[in-house]
PDB file of N, CA and C in Angstrom:
ATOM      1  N   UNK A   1     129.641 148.045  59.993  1.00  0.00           N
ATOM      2  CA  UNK A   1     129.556 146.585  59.935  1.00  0.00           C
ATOM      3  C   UNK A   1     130.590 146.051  58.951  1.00  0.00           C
ATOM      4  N   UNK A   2     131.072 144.878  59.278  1.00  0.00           N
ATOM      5  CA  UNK A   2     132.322 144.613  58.608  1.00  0.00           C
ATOM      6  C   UNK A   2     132.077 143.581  57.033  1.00  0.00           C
ATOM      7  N   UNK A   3     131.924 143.917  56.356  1.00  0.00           N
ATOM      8  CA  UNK A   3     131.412 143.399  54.959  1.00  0.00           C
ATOM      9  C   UNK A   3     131.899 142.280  54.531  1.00  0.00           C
ATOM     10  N   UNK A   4     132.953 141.585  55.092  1.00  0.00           N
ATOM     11  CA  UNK A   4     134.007 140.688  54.807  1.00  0.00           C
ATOM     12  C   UNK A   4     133.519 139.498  55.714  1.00  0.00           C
ATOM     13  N   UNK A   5     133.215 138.297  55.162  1.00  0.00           N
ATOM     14  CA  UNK A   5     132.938 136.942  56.077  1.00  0.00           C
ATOM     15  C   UNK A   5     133.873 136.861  57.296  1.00  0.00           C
ATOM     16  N   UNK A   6     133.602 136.357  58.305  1.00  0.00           N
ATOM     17  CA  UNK A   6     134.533 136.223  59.492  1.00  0.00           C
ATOM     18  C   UNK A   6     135.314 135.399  59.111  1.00  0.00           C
ATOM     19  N   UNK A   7     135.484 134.176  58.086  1.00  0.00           N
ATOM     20  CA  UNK A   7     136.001 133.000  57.732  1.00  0.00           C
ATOM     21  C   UNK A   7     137.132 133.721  56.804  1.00  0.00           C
ATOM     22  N   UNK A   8     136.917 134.743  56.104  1.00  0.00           N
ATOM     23  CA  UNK A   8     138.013 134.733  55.248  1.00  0.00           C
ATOM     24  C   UNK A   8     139.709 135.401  55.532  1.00  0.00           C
ATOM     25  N   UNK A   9     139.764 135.185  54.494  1.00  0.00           N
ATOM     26  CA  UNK A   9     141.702 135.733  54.918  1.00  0.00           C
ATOM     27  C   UNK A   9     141.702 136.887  53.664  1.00  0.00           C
ATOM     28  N   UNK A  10     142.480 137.682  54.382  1.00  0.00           N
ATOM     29  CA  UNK A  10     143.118 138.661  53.627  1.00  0.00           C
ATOM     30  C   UNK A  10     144.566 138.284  53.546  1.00  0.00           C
ATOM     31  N   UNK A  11     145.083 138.855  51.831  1.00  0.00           N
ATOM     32  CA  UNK A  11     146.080 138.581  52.167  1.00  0.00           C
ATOM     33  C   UNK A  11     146.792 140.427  51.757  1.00  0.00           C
ATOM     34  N   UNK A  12     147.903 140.795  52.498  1.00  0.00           N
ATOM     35  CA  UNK A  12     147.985 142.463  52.048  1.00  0.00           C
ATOM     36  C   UNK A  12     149.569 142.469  51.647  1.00  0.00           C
ATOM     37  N   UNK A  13     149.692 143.794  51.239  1.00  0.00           N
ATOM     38  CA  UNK A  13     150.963 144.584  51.149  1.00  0.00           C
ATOM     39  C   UNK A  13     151.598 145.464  51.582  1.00  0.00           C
ATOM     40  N   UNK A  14     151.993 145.839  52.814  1.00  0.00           N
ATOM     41  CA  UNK A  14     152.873 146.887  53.393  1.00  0.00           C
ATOM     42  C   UNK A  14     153.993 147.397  52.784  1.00  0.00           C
ATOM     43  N   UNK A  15     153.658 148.783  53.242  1.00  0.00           N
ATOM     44  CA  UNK A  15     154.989 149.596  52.768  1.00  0.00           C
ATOM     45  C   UNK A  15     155.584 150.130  53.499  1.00  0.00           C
ATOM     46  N   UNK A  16     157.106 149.738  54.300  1.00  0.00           N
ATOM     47  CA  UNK A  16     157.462 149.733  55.336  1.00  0.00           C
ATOM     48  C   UNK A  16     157.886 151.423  55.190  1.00  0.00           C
ATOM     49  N   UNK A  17     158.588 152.143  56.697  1.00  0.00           N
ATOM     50  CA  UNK A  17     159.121 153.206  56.484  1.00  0.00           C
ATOM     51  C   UNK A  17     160.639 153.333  55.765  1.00  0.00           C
ATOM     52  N   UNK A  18     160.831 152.437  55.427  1.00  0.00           N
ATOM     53  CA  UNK A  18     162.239 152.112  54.636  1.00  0.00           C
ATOM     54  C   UNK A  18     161.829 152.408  53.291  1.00  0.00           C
ATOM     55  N   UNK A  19     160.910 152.109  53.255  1.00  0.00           N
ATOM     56  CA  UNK A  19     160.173 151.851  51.663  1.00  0.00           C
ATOM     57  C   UNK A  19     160.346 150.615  50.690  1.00  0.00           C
ATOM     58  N   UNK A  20     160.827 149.699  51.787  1.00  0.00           N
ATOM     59  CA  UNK A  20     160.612 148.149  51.599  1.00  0.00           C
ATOM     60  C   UNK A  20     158.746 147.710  51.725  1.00  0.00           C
ATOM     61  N   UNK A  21     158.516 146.599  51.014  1.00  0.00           N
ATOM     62  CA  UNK A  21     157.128 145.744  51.267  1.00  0.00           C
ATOM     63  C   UNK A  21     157.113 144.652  52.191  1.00  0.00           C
ATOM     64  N   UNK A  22     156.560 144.665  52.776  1.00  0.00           N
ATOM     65  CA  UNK A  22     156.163 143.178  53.470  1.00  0.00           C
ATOM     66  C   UNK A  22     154.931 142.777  53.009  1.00  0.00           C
ATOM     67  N   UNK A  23     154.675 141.531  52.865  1.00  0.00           N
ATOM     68  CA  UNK A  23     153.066 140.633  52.297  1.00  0.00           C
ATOM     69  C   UNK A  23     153.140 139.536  53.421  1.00  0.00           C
ATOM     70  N   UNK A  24     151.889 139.503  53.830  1.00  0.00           N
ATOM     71  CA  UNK A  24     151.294 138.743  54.716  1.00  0.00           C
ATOM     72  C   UNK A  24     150.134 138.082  55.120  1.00  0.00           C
ATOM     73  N   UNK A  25     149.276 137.325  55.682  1.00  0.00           N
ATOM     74  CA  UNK A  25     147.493 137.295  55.348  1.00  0.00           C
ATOM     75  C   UNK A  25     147.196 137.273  56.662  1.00  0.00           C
ATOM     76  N   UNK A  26     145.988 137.333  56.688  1.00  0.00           N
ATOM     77  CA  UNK A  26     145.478 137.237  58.375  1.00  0.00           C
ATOM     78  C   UNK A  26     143.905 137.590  58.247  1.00  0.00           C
ATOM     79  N   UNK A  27     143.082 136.789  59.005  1.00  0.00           N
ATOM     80  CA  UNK A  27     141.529 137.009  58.905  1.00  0.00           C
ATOM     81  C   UNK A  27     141.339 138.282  59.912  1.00  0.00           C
ATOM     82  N   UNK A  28     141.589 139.356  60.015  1.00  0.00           N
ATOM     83  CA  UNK A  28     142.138 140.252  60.705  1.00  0.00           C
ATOM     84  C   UNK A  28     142.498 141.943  60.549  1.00  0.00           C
ATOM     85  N   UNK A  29     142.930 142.221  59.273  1.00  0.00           N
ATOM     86  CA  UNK A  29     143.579 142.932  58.663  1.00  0.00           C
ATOM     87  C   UNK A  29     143.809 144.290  59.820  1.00  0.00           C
ATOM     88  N   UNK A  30     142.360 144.738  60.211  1.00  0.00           N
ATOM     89  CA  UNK A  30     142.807 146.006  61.447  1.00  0.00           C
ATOM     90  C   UNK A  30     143.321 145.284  62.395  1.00  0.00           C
ATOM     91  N   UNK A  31     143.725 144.300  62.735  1.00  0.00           N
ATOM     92  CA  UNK A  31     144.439 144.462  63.800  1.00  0.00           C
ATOM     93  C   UNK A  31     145.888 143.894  63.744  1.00  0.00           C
ATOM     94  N   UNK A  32     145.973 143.056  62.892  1.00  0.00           N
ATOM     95  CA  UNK A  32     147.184 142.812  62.140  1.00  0.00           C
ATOM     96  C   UNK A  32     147.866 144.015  61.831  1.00  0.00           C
ATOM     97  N   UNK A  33     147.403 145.212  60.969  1.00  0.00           N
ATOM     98  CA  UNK A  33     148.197 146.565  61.271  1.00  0.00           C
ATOM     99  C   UNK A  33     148.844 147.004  62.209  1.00  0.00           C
ATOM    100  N   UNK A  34     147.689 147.208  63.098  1.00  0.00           N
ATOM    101  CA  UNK A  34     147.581 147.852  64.602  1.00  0.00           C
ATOM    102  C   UNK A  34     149.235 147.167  65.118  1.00  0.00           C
ATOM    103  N   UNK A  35     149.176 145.632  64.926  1.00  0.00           N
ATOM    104  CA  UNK A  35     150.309 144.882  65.767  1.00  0.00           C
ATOM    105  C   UNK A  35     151.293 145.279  64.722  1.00  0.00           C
ATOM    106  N   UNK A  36     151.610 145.323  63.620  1.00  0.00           N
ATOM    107  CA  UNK A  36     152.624 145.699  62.680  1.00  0.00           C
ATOM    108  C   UNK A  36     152.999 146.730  63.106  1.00  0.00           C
ATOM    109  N   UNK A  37     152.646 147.942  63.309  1.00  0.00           N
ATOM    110  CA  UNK A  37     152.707 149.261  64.124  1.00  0.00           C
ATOM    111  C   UNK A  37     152.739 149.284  65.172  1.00  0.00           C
ATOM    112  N   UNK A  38     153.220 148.454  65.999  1.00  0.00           N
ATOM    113  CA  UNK A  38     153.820 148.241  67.418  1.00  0.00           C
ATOM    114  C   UNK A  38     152.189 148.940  68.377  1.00  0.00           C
ATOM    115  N   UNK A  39     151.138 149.326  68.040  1.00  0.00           N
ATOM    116  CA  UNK A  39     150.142 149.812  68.687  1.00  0.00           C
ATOM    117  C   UNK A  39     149.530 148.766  70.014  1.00  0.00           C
ATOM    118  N   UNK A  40     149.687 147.642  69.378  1.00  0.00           N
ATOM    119  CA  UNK A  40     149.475 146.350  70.376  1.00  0.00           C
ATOM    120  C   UNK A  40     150.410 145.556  69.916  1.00  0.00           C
ATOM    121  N   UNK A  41     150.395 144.178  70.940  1.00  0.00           N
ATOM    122  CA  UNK A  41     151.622 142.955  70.866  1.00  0.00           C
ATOM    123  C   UNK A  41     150.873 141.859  69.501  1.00  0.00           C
ATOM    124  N   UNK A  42     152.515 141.931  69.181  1.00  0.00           N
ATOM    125  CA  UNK A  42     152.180 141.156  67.691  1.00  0.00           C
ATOM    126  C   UNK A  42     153.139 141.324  66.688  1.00  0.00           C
ATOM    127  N   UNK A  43     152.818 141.052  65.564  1.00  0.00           N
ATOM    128  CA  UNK A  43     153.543 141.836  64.375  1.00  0.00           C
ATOM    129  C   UNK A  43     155.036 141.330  64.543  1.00  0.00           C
ATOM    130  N   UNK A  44     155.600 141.535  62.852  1.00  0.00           N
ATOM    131  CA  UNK A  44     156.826 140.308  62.551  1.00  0.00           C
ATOM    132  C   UNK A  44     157.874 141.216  62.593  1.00  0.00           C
ATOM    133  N   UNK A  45     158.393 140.851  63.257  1.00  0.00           N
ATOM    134  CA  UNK A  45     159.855 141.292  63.334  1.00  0.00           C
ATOM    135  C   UNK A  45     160.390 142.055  62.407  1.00  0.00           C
ATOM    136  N   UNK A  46     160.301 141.620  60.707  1.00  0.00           N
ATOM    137  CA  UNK A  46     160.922 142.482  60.026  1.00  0.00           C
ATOM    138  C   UNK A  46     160.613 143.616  60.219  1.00  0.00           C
ATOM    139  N   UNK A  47     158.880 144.127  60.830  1.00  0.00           N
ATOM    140  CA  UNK A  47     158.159 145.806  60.357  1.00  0.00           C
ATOM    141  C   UNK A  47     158.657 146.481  61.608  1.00  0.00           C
ATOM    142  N   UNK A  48     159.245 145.564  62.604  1.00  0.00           N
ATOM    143  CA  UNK A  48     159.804 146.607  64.060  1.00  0.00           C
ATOM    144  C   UNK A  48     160.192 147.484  63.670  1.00  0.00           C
ATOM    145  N   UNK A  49     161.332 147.061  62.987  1.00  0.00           N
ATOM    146  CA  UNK A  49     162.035 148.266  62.477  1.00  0.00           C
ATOM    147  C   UNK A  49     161.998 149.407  61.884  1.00  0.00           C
ATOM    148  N   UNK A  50     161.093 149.259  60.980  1.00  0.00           N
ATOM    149  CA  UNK A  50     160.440 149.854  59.623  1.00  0.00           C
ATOM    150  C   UNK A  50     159.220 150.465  59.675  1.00  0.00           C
ATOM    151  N   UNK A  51     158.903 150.832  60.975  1.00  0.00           N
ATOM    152  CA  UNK A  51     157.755 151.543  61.495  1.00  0.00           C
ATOM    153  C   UNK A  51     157.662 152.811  61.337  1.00  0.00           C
ATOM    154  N   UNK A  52     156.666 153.173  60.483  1.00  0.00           N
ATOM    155  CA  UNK A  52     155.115 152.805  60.636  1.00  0.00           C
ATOM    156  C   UNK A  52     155.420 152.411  59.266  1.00  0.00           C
ATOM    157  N   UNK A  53     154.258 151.464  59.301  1.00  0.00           N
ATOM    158  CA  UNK A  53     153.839 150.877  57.897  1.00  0.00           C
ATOM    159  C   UNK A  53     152.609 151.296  57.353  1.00  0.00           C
ATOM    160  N   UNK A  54     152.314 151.194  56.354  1.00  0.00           N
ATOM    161  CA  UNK A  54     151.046 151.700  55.762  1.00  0.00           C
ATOM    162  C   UNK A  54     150.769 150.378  54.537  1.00  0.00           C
ATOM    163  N   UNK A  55     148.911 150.249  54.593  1.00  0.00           N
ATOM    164  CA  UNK A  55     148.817 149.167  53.727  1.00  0.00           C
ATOM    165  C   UNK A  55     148.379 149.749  52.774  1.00  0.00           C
ATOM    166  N   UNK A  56     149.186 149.000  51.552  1.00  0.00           N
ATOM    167  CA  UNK A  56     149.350 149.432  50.007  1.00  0.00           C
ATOM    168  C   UNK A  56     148.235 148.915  49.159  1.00  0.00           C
ATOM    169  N   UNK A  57     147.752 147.500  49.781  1.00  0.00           N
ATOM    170  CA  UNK A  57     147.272 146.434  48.885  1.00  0.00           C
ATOM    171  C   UNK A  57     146.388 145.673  49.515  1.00  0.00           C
ATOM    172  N   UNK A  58     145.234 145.266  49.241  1.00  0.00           N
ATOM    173  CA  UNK A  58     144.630 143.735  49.989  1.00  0.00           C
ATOM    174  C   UNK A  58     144.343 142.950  48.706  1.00  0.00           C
ATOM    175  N   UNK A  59     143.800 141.448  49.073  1.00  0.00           N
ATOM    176  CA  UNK A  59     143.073 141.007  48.573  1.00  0.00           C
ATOM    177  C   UNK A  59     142.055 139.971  49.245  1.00  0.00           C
ATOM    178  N   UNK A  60     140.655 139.566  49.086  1.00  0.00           N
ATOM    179  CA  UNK A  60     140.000 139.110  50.133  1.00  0.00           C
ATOM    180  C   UNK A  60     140.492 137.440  49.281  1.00  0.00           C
ATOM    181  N   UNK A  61     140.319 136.324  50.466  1.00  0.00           N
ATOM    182  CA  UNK A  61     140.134 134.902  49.883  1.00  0.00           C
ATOM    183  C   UNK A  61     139.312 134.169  50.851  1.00  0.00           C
ATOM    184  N   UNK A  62     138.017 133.039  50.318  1.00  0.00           N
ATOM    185  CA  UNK A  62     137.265 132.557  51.225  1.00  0.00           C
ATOM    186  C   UNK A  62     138.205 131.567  51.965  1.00  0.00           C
ATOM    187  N   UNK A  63     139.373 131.570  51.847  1.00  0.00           N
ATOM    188  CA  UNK A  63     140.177 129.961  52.204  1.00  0.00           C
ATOM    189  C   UNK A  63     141.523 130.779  52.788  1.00  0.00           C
ATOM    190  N   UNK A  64     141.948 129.855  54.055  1.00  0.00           N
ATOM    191  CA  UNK A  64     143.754 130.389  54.352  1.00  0.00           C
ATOM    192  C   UNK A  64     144.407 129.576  53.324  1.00  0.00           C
ATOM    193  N   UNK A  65     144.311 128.093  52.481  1.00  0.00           N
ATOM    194  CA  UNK A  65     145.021 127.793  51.701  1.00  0.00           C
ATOM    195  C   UNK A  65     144.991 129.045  50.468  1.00  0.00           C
ATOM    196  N   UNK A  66     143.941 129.179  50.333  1.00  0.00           N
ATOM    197  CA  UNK A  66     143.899 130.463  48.958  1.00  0.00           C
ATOM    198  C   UNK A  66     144.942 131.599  48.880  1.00  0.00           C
ATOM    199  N   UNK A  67     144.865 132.591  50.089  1.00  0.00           N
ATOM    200  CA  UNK A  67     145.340 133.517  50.698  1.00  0.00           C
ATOM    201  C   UNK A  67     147.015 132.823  50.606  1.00  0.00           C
ATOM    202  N   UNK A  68     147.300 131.712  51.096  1.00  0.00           N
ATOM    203  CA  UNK A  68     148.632 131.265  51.479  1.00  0.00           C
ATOM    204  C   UNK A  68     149.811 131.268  49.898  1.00  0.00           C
ATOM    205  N   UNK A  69     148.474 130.568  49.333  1.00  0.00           N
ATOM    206  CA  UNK A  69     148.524 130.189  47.265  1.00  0.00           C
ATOM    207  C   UNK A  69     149.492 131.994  46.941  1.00  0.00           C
ATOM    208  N   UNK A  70     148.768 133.191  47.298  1.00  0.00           N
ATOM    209  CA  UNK A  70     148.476 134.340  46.569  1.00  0.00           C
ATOM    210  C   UNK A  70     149.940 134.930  47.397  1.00  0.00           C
ATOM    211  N   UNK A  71     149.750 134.639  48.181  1.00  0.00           N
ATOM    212  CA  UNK A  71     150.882 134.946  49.431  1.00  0.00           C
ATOM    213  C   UNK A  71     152.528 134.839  48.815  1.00  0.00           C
ATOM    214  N   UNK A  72     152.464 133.321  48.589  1.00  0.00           N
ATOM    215  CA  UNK A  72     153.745 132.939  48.087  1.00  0.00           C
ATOM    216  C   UNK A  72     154.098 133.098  46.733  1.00  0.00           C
ATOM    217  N   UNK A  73     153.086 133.287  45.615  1.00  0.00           N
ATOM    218  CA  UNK A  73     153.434 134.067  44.595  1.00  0.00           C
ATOM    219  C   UNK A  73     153.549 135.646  45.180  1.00  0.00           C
ATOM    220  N   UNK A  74     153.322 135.881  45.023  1.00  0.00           N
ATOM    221  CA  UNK A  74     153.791 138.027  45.820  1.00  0.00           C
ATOM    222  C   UNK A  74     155.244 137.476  46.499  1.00  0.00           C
ATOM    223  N   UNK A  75     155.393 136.877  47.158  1.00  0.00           N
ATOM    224  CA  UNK A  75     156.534 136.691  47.575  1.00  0.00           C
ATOM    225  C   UNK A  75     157.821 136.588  46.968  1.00  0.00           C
ATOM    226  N   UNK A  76     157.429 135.638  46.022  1.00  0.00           N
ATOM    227  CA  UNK A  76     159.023 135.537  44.905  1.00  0.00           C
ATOM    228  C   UNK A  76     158.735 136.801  44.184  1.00  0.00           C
ATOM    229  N   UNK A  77     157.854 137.554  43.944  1.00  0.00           N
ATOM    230  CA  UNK A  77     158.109 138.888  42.586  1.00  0.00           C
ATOM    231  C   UNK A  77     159.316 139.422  43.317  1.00  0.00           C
ATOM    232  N   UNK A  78     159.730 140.221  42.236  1.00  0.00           N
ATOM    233  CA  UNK A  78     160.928 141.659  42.868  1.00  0.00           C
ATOM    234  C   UNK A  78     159.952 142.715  42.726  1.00  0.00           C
ATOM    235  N   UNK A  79     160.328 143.912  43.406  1.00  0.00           N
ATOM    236  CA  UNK A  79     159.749 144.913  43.862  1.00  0.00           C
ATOM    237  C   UNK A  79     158.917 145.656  42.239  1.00  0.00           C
ATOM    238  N   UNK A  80     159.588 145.414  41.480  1.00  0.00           N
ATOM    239  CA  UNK A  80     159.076 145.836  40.261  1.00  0.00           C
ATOM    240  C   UNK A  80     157.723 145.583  39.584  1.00  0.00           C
ATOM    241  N   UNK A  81     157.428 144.003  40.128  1.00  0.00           N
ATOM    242  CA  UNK A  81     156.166 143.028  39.857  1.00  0.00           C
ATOM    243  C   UNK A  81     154.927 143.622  40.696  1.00  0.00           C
ATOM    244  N   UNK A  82     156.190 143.523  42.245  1.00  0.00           N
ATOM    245  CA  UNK A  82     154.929 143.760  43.331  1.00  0.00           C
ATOM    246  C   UNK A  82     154.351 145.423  43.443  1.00  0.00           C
ATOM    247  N   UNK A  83     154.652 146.723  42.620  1.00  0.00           N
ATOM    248  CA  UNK A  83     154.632 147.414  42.152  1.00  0.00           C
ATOM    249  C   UNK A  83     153.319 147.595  41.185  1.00  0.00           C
ATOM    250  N   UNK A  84     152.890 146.662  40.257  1.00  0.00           N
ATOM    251  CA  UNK A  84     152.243 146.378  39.042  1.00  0.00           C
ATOM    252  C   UNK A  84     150.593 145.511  40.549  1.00  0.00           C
ATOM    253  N   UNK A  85     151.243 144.839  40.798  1.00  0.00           N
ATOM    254  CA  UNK A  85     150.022 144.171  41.810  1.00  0.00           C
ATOM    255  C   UNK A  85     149.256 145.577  42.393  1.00  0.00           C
ATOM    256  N   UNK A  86     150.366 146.385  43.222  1.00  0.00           N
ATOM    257  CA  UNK A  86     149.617 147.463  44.131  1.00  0.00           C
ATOM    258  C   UNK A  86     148.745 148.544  43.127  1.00  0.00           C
ATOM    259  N   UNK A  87     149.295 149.136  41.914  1.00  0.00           N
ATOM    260  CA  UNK A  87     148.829 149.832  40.798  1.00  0.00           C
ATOM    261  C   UNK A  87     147.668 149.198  39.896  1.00  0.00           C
ATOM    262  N   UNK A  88     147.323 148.218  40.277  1.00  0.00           N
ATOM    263  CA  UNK A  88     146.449 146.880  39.448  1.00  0.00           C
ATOM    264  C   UNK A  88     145.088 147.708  40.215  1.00  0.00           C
ATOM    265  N   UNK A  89     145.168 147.726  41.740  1.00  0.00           N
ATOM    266  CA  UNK A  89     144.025 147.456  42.519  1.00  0.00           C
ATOM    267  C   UNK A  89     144.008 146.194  43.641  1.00  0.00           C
ATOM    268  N   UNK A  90     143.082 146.338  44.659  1.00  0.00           N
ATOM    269  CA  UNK A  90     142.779 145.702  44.996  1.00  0.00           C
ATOM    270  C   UNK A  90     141.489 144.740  44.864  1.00  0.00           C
ATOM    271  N   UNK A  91     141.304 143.182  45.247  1.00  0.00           N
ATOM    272  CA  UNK A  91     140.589 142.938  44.892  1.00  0.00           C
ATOM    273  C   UNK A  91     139.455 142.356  45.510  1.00  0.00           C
ATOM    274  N   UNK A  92     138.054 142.085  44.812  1.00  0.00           N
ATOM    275  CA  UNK A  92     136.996 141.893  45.762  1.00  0.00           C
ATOM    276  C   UNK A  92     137.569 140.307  46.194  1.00  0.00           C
ATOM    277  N   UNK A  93     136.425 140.003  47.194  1.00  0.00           N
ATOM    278  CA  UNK A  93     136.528 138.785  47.983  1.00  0.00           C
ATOM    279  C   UNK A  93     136.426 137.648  46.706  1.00  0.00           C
ATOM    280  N   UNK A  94     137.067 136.531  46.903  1.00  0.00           N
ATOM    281  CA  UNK A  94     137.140 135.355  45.665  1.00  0.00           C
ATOM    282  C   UNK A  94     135.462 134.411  46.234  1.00  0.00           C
ATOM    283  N   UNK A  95     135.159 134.117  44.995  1.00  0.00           N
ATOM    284  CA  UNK A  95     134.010 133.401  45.396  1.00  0.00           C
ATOM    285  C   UNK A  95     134.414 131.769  45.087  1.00  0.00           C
TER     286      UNK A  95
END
């Protein structure tokens, strides 16, 4: 049973086969993989390439603005920051 509200967003961290990151959110997370990994139709263009990916990181948020908030900070870090996020942990759902 899936422990996570149907409402919420994850937002995660991939680690491409390049050994580049991608960050992304989606109320979804298994299947958002699945499509990142070309397994089904979906998934962003950058990870075509960079397949298979593996997820490094989540974090749960009750809100897509929340998730979006967490999203775009991870986004500007350099790999060094986003490094310190994945080694931190992941974290429970935000209340």
């Amino acid at each position: 049973m899936n422990k996570t509200p149907k409402t919420s967003y994850i937002l995660y961290i991939l680690e491409c086969s390049d050994g580049s990151f991608y960050t992304g959110i989606s109320n979804n997370i298994e299947k958002r993989l699945r499509q990142h990994n070309g397994e089904i139709v979906g998934g962003a263009f950058y990870t075509r390439s960079k397949r298979p990916v593996t997820l490094q990181h989540f974090e749960t948020f009750a809100t897509r603005s929340e998730a979006m908030k967490r999203e775009y900070e991870i986004k500007k870090m350099d790999r060094a920051e986003k490094e310190v996020v994945i080694l931190n942990g992941n974290r429970p759902l935000s209340v």
